[in-house]
C-alpha atoms as a PDB file:
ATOM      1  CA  UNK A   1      -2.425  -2.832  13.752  1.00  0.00           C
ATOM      2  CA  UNK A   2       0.660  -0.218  13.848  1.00  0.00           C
ATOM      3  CA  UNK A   3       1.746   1.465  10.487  1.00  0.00           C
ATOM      4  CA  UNK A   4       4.851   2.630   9.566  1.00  0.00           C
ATOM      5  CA  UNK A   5       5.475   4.661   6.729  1.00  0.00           C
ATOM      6  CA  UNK A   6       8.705   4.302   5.123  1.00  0.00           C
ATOM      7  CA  UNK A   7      10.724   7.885   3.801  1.00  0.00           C
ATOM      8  CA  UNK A   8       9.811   6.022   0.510  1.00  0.00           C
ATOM      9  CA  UNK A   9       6.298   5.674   0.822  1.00  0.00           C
ATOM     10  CA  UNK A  10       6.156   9.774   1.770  1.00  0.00           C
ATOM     11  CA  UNK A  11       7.780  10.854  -1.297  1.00  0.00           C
ATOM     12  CA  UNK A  12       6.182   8.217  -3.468  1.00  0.00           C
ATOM     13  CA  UNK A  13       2.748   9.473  -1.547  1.00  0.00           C
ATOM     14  CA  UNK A  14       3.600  13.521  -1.994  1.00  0.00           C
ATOM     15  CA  UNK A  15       4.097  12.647  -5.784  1.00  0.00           C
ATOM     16  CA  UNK A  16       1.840  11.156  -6.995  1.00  0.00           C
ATOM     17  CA  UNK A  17      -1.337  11.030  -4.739  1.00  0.00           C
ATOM     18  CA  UNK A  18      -1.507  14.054  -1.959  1.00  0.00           C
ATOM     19  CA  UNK A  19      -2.125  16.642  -5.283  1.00  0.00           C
ATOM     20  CA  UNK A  20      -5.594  13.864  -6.708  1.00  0.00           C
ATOM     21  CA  UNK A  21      -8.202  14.492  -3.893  1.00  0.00           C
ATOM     22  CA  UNK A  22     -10.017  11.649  -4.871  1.00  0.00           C
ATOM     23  CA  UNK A  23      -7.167   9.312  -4.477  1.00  0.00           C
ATOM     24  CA  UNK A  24      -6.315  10.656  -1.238  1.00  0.00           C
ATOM     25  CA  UNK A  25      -9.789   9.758   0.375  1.00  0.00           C
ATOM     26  CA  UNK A  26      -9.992   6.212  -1.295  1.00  0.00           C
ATOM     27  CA  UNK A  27      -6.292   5.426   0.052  1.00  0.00           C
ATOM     28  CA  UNK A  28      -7.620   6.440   3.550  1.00  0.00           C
ATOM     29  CA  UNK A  29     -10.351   4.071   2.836  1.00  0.00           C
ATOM     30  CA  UNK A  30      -8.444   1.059   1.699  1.00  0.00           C
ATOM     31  CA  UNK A  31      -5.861   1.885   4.475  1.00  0.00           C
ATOM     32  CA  UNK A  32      -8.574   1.574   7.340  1.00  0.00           C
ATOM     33  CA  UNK A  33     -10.350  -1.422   5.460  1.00  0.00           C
ATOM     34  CA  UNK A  34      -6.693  -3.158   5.795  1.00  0.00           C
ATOM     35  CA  UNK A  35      -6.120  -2.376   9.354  1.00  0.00           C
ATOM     36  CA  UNK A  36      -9.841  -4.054  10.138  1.00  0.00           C
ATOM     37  CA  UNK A  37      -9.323  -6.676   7.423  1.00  0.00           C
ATOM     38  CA  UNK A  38      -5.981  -7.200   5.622  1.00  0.00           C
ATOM     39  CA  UNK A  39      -7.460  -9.815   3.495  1.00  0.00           C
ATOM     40  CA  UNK A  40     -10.569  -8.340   2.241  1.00  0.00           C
ATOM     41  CA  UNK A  41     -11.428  -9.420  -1.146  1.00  0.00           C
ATOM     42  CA  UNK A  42     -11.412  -5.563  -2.316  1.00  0.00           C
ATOM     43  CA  UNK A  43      -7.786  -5.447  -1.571  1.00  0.00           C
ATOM     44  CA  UNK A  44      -6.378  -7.948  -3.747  1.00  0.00           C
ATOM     45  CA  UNK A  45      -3.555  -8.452  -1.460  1.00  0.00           C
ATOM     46  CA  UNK A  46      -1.094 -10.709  -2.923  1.00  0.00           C
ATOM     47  CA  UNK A  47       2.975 -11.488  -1.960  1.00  0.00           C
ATOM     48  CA  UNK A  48       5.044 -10.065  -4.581  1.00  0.00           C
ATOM     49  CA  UNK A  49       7.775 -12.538  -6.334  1.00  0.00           C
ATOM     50  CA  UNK A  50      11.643 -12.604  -7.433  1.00  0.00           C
ATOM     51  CA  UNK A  51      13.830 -10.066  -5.812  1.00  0.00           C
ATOM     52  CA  UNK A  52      10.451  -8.294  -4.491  1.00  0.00           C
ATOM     53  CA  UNK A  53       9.347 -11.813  -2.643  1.00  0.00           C
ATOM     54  CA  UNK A  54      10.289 -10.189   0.919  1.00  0.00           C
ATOM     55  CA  UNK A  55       7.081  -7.486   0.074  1.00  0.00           C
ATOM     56  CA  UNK A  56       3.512  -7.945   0.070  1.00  0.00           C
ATOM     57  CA  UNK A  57       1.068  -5.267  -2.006  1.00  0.00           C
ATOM     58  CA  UNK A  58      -2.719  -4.650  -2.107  1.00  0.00           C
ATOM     59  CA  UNK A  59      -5.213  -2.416  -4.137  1.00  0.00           C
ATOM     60  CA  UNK A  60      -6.387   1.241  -3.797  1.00  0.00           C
ATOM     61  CA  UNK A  61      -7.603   1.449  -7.245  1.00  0.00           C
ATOM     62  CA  UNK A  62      -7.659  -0.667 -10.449  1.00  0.00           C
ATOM     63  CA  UNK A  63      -4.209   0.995 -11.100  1.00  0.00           C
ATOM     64  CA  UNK A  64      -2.946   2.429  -7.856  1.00  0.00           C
ATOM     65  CA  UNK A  65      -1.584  -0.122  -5.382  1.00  0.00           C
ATOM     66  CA  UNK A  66       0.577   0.085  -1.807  1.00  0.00           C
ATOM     67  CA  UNK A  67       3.727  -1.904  -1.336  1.00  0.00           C
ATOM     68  CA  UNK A  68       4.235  -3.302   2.069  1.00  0.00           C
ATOM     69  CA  UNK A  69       6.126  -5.257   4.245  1.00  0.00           C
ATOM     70  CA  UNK A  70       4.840  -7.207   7.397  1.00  0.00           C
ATOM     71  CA  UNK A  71       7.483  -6.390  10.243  1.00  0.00           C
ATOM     72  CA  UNK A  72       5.837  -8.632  12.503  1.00  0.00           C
ATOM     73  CA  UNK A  73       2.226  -9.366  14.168  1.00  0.00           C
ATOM     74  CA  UNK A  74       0.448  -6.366  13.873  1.00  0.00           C
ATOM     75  CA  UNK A  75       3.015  -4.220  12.480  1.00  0.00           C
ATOM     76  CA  UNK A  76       3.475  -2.900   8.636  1.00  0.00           C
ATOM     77  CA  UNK A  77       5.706  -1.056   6.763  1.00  0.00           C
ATOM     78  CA  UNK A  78       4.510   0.825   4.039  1.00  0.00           C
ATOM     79  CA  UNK A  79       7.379   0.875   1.817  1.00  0.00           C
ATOM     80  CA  UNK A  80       5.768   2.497  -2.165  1.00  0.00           C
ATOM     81  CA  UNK A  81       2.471   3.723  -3.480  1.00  0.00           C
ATOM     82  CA  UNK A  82       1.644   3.808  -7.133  1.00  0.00           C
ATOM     83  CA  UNK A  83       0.698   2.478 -10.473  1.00  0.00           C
ATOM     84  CA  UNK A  84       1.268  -0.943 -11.379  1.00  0.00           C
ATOM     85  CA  UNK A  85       4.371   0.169 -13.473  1.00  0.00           C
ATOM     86  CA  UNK A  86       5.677   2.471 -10.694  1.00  0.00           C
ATOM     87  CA  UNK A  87       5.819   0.340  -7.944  1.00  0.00           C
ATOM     88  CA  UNK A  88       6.933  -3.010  -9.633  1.00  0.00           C
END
């Protein structure tokens, strides 16, 4: 699977995660666990609704979550990381 990280995502991802150690090695890990397994249970992945329907997002944490967009087979666009309240 190709990622793509939106200019978005990198300023979302310099904000509020490169500075928190910890949640820079679990997003790695959820990141990896998604390319072998999108649907994993420990993901939560779920489509998003309303004006956000076009997105789909998935879990790095109980609180932090990764917005993303499937471009086509085998490609994503990360498009926001972040809390719950952040992101939505």
């Amino acid at each position: 699977m190709n990622f793509e990280f939106a200019a978005s995502f990198k300023k979302s991802y310099q904000k509020r995660i490169a500075d928190k150690p910890v949640l820079v090695r679990k997003t790695r890990e959820r990141i990896e666990l998604f390319r072998q397994d999108g649907r994993h249970p420990l993901l939560k992945d779920h489509a998003l609704s309303g004006s956000r329907r076009i997105y789909r997002s998935f879990s790095i944490t109980g609180g932090i979550r990764i917005v993303y967009q499937q471009v086509s087979v085998g490609h994503v666009r990360f498009i926001d990381i972040g809390s719950h309240n952040q992101v939505y």
